[in-house]
C-alpha atoms as a PDB file:
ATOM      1  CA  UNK A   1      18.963   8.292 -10.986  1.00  0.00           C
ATOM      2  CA  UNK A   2      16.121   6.066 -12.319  1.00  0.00           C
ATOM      3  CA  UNK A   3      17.760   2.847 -10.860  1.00  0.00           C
ATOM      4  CA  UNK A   4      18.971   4.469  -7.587  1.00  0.00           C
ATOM      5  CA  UNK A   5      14.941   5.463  -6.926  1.00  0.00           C
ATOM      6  CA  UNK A   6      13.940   1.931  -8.206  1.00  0.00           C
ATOM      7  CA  UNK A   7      16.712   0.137  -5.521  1.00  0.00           C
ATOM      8  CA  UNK A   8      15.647   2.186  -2.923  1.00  0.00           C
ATOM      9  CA  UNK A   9      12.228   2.066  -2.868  1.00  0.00           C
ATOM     10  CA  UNK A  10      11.534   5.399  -1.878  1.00  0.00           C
ATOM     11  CA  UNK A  11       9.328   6.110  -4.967  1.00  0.00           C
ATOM     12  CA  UNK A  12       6.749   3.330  -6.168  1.00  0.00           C
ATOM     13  CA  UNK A  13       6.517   3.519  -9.713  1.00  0.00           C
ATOM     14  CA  UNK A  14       5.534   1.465 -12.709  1.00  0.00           C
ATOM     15  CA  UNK A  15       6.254   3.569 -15.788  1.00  0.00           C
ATOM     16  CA  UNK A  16       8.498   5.836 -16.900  1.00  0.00           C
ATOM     17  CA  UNK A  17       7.206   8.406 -19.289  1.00  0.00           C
ATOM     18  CA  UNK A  18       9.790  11.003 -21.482  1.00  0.00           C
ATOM     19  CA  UNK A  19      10.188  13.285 -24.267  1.00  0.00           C
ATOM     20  CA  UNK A  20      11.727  12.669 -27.875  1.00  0.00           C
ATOM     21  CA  UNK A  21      15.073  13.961 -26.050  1.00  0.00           C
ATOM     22  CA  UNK A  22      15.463  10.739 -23.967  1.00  0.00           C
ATOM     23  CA  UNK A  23      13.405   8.436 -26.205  1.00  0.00           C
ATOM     24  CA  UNK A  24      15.906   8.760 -29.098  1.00  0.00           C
ATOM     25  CA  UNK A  25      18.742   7.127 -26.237  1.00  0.00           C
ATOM     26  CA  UNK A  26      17.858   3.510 -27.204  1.00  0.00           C
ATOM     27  CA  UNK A  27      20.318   2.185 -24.235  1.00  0.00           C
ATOM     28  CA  UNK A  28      18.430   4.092 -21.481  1.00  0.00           C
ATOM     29  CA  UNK A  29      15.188   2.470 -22.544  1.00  0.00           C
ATOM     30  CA  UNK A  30      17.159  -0.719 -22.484  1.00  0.00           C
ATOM     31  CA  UNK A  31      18.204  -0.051 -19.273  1.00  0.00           C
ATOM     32  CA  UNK A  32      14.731   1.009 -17.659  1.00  0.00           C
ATOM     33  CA  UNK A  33      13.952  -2.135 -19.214  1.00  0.00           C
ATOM     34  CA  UNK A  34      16.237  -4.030 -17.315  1.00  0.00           C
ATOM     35  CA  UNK A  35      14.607  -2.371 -14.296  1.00  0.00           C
ATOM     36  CA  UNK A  36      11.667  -4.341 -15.006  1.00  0.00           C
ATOM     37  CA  UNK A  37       9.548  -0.824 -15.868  1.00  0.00           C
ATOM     38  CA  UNK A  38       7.572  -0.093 -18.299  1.00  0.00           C
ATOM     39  CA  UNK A  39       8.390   3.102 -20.683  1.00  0.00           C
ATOM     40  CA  UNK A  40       5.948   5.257 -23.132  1.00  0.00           C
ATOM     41  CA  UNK A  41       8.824   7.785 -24.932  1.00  0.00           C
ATOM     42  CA  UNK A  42       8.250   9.963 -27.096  1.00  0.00           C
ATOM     43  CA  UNK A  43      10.673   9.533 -30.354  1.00  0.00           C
ATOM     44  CA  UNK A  44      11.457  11.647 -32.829  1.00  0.00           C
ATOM     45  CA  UNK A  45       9.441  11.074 -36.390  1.00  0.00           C
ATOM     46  CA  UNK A  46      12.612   9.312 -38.632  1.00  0.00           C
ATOM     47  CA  UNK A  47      12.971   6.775 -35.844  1.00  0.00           C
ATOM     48  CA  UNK A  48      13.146   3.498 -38.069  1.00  0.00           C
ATOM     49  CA  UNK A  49      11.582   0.443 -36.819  1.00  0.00           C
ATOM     50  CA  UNK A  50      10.470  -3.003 -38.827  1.00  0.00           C
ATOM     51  CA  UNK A  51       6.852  -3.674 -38.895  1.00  0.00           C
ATOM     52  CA  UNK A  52       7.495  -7.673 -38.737  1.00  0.00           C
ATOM     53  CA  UNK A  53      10.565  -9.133 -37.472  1.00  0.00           C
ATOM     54  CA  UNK A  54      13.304  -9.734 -40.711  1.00  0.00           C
ATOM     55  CA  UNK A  55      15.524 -12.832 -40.634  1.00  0.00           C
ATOM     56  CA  UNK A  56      19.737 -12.783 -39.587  1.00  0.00           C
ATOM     57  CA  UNK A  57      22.030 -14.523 -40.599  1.00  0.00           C
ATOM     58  CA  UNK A  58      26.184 -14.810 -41.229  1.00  0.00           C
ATOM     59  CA  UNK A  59      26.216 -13.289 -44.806  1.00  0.00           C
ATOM     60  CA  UNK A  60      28.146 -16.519 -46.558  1.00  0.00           C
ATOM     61  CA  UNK A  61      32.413 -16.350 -47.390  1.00  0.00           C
ATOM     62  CA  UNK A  62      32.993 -15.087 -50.597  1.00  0.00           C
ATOM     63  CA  UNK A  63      35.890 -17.051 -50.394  1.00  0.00           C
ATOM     64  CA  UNK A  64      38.632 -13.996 -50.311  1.00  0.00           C
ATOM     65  CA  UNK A  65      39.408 -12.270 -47.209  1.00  0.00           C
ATOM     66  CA  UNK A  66      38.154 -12.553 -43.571  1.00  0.00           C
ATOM     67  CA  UNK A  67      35.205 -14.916 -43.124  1.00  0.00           C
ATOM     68  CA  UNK A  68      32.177 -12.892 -42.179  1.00  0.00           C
ATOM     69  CA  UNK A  69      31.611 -13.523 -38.190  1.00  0.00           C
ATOM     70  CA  UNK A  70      29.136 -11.169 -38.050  1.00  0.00           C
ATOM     71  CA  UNK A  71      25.214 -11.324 -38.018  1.00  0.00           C
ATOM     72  CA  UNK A  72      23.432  -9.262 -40.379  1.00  0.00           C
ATOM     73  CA  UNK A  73      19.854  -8.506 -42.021  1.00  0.00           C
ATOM     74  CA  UNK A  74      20.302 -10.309 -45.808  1.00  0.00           C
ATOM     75  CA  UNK A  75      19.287  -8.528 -48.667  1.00  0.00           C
ATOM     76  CA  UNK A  76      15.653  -9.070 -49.692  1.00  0.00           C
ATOM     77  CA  UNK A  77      14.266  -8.726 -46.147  1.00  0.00           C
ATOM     78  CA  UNK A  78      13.117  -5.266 -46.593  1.00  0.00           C
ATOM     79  CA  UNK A  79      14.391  -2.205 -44.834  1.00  0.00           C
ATOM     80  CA  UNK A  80      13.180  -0.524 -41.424  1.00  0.00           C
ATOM     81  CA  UNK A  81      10.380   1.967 -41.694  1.00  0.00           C
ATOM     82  CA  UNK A  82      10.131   5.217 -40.235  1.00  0.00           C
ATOM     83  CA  UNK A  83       7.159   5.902 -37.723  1.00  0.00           C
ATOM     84  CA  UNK A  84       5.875   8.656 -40.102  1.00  0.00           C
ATOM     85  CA  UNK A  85       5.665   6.478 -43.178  1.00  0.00           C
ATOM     86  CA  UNK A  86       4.193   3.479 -40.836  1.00  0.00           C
ATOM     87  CA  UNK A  87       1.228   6.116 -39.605  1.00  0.00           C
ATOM     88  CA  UNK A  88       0.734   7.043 -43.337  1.00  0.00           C
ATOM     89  CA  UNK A  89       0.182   3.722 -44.707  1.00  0.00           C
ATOM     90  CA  UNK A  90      -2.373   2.913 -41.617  1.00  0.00           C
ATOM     91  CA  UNK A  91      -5.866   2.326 -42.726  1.00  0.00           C
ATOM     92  CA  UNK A  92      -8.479   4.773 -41.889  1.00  0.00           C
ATOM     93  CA  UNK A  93     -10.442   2.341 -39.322  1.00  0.00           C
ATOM     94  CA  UNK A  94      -6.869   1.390 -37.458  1.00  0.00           C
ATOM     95  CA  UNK A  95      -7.538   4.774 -35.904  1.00  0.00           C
ATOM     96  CA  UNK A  96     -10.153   5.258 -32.982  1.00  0.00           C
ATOM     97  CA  UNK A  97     -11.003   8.466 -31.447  1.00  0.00           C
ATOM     98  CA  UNK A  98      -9.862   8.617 -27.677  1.00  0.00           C
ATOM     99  CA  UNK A  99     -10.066  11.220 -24.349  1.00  0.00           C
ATOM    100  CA  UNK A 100      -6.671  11.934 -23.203  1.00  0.00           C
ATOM    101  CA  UNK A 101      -7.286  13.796 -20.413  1.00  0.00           C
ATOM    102  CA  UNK A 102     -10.088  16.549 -19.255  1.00  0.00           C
ATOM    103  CA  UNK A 103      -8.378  19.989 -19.940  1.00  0.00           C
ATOM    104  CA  UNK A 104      -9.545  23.505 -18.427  1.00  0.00           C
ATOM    105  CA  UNK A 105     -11.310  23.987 -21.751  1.00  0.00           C
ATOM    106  CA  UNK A 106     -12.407  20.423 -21.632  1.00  0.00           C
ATOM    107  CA  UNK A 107     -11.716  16.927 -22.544  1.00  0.00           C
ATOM    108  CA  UNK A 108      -9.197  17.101 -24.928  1.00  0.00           C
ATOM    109  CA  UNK A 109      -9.314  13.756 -27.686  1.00  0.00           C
ATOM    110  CA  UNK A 110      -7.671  12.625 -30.224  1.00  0.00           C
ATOM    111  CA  UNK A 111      -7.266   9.751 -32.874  1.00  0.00           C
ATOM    112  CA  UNK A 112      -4.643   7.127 -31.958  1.00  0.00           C
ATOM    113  CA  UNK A 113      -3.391   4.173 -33.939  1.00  0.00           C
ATOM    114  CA  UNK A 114      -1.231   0.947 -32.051  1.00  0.00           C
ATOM    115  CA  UNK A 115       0.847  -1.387 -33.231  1.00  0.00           C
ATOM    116  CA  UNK A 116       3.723  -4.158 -32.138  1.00  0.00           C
ATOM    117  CA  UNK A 117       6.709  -3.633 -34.251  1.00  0.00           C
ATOM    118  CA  UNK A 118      10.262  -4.323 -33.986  1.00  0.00           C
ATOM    119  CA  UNK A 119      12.726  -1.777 -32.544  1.00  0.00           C
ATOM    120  CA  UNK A 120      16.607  -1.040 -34.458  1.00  0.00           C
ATOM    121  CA  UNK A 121      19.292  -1.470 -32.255  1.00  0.00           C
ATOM    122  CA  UNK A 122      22.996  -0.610 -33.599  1.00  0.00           C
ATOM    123  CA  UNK A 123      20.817  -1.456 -37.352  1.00  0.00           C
ATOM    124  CA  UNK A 124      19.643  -4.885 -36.412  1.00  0.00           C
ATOM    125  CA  UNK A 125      16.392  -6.151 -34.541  1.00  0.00           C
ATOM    126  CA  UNK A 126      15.981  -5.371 -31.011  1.00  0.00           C
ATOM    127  CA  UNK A 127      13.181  -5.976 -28.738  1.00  0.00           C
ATOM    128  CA  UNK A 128       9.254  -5.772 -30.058  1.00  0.00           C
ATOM    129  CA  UNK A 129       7.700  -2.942 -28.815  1.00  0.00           C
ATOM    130  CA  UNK A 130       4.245  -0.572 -28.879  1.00  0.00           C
ATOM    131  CA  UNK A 131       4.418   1.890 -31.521  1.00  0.00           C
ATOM    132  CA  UNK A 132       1.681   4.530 -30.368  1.00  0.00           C
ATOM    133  CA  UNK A 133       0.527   7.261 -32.810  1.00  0.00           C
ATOM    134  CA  UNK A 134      -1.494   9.949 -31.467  1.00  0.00           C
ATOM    135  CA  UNK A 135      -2.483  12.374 -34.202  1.00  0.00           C
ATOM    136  CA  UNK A 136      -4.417  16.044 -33.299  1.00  0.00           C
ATOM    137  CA  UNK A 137      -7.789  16.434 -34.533  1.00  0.00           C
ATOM    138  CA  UNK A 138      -7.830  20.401 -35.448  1.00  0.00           C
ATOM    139  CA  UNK A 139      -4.076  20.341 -36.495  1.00  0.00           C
ATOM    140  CA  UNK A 140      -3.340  17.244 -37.518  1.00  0.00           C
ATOM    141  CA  UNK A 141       0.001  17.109 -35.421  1.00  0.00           C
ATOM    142  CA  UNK A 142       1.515  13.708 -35.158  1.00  0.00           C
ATOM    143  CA  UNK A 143       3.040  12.455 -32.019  1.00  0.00           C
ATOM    144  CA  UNK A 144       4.949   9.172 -31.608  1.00  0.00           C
ATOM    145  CA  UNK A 145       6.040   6.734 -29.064  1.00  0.00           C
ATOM    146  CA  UNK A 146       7.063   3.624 -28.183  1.00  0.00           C
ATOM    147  CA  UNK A 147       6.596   1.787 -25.381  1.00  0.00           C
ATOM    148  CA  UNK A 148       7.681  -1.716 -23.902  1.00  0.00           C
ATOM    149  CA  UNK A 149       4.786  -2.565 -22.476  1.00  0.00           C
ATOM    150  CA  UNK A 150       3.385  -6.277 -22.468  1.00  0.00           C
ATOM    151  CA  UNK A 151       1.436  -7.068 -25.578  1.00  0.00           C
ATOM    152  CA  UNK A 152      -1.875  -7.335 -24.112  1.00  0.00           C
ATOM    153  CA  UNK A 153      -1.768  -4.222 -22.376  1.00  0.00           C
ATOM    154  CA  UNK A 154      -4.938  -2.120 -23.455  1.00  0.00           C
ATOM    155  CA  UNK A 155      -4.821   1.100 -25.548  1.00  0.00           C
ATOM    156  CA  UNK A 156      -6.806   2.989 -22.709  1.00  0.00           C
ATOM    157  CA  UNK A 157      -3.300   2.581 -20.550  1.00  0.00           C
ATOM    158  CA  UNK A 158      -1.056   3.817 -23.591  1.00  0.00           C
ATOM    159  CA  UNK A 159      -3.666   6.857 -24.177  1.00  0.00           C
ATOM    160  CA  UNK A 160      -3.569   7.983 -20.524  1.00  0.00           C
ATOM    161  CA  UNK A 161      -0.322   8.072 -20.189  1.00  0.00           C
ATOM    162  CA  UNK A 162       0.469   9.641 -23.276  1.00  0.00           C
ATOM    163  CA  UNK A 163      -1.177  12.832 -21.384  1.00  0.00           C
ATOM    164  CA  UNK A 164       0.531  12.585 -18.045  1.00  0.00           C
ATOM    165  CA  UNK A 165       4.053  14.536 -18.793  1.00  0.00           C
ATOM    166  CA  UNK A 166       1.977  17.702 -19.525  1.00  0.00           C
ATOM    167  CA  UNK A 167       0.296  17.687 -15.873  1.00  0.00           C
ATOM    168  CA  UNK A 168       3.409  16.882 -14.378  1.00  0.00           C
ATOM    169  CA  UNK A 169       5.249  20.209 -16.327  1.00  0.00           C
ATOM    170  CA  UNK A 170       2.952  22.162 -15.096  1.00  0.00           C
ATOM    171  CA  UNK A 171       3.118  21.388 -11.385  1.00  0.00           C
ATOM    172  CA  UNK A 172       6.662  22.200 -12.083  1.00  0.00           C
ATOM    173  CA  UNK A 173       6.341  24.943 -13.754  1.00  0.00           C
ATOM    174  CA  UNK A 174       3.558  26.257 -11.260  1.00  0.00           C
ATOM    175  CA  UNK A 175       5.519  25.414  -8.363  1.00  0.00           C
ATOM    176  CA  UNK A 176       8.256  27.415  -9.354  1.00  0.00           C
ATOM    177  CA  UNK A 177       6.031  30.177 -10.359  1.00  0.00           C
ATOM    178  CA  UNK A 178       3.886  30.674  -7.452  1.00  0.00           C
ATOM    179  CA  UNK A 179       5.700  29.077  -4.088  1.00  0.00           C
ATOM    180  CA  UNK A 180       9.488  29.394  -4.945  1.00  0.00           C
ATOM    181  CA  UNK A 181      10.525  25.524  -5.517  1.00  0.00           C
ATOM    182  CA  UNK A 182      13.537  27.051  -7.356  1.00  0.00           C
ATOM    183  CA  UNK A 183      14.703  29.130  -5.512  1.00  0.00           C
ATOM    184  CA  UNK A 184      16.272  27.126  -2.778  1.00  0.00           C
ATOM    185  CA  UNK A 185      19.930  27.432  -1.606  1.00  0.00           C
ATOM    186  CA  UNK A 186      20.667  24.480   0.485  1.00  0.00           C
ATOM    187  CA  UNK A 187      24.017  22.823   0.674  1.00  0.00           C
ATOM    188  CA  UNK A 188      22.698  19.363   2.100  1.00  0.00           C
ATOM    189  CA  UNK A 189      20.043  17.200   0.832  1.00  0.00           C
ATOM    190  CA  UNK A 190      18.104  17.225   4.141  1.00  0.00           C
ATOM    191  CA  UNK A 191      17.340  21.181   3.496  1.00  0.00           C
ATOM    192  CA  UNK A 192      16.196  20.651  -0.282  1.00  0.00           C
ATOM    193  CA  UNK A 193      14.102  17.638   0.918  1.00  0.00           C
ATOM    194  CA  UNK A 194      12.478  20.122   3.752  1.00  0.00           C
ATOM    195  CA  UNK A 195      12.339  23.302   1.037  1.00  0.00           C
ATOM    196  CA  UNK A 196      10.741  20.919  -1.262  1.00  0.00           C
ATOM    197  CA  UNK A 197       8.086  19.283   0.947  1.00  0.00           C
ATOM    198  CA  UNK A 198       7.206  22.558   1.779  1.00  0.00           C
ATOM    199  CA  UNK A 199       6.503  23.458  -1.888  1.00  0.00           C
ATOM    200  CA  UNK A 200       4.598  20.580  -2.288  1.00  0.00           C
ATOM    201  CA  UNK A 201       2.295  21.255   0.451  1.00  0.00           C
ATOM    202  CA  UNK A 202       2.257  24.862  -0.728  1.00  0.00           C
ATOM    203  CA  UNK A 203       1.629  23.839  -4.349  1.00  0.00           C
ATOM    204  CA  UNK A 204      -1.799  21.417  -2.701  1.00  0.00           C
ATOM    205  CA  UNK A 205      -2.924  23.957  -1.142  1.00  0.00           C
ATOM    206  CA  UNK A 206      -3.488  26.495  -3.633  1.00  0.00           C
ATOM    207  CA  UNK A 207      -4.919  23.794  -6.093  1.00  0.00           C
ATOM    208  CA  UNK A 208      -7.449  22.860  -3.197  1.00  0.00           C
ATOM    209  CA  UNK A 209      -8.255  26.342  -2.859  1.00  0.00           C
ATOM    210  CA  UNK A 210      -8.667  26.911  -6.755  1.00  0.00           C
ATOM    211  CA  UNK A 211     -11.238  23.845  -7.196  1.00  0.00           C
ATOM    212  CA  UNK A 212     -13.166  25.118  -4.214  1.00  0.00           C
ATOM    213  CA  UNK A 213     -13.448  28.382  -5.662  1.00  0.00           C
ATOM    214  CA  UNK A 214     -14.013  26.593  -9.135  1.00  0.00           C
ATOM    215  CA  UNK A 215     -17.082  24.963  -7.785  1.00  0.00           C
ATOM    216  CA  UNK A 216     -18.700  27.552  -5.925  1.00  0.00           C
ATOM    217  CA  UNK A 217     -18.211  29.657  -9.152  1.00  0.00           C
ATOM    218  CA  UNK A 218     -20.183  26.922 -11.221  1.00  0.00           C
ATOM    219  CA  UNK A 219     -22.825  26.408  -8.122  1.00  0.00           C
END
């Protein structure tokens, strides 16, 4: 569905941004790699990843049986860490304190740690990635991702969009809610693509009206 979009054209779009469910399928971040997007997922806490590159090579013939053909991580290289152990071992000053997002109860922050590491794939070295931690400041809950973006990208671009699934839930979950976007039963695209404009413009409309009568509350 992602690539079919990304062909077409009919949705511009730079990132793709997921839960644990999707991050944990290393081959569809591959392939929205291939895409030439850029992905924050979320991943589960034992994903393993290597904080520096390790060294392959062809483990050397014993001499009996099949000749290894096969390139592998040698013993001594160290193993993967998990993301959990990697946040743990972090320094106090690698975190920073950062605004998501403003909330309705407002601006909600939290202390975030980034690093480059190197990603498993099939138990070897894949491709270096962002490993974001975002860590609550009441709670304490830990939240990882990583992300494929260029090196150099800033951490204000990995914190802002590591708050942009919730807003997009909720206009989901408000739009079915309040003006019926699931409850069409169409048999052709063309009348989902007319229920669902109509949604949308439903769903703008009563968020216009509820900042208007936000303001005029606060005036």
């Amino acid at each position: 569905m992602i690539q079919a979009v990304h062909v077409a054209g009919t949705l511009r779009a730079r990132w793709v941004v997921c839960d644990e469910a999707f991050g944990r399928d290393t081959s569809l971040l591959d392939h929205i790699d291939g895409l030439g997007l850029s992905y924050l997922a979320e991943v589960p806490h034992d994903t393993q990843v290597w904080r520096h590159r390790p060294a392959t090579a062809v483990p050397a013939w014993s001499g009996q049986g099949r000749k290894p053909t096969r390139t592998r991580v040698p013993t001594g290289e160290g193993q993967p860490d998990t993301v959990t152990s990697l946040a743990a071992s972090l320094a106090p000053d690698c975190w920073v304190r950062r605004t998501i997002k403003e909330g309705s109860k407002g601006p909600l922050v939290a202390r975030f740690a980034a690093l480059r590491v190197v990603a498993l794939r099939e138990g070897m070295p894949g491709p270096e990635v962002w490993l974001v931690l975002r860590c609550h400041l009441g709670t304490g809950e830990l939240k990882t991702y990583v992300s494929n973006a260029p090196a150099d990208t800033p951490l204000a671009a990995l914190v802002r969009l590591s708050g942009r699934r919730w807003p997009i839930e909720t206009c989901c979950e408000d739009g079915k809610q309040y003006v019926g976007m699931g409850d069409d039963e169409v048999r052709g695209w063309r009348g989902w693509h007319h229920h669902m404009t109509l949604c949308i413009l439903a769903h703008f409309f009563l968020v216009r009206i509820c900042l208007k009568l936000k303001k005029k509350r606060q005036g």
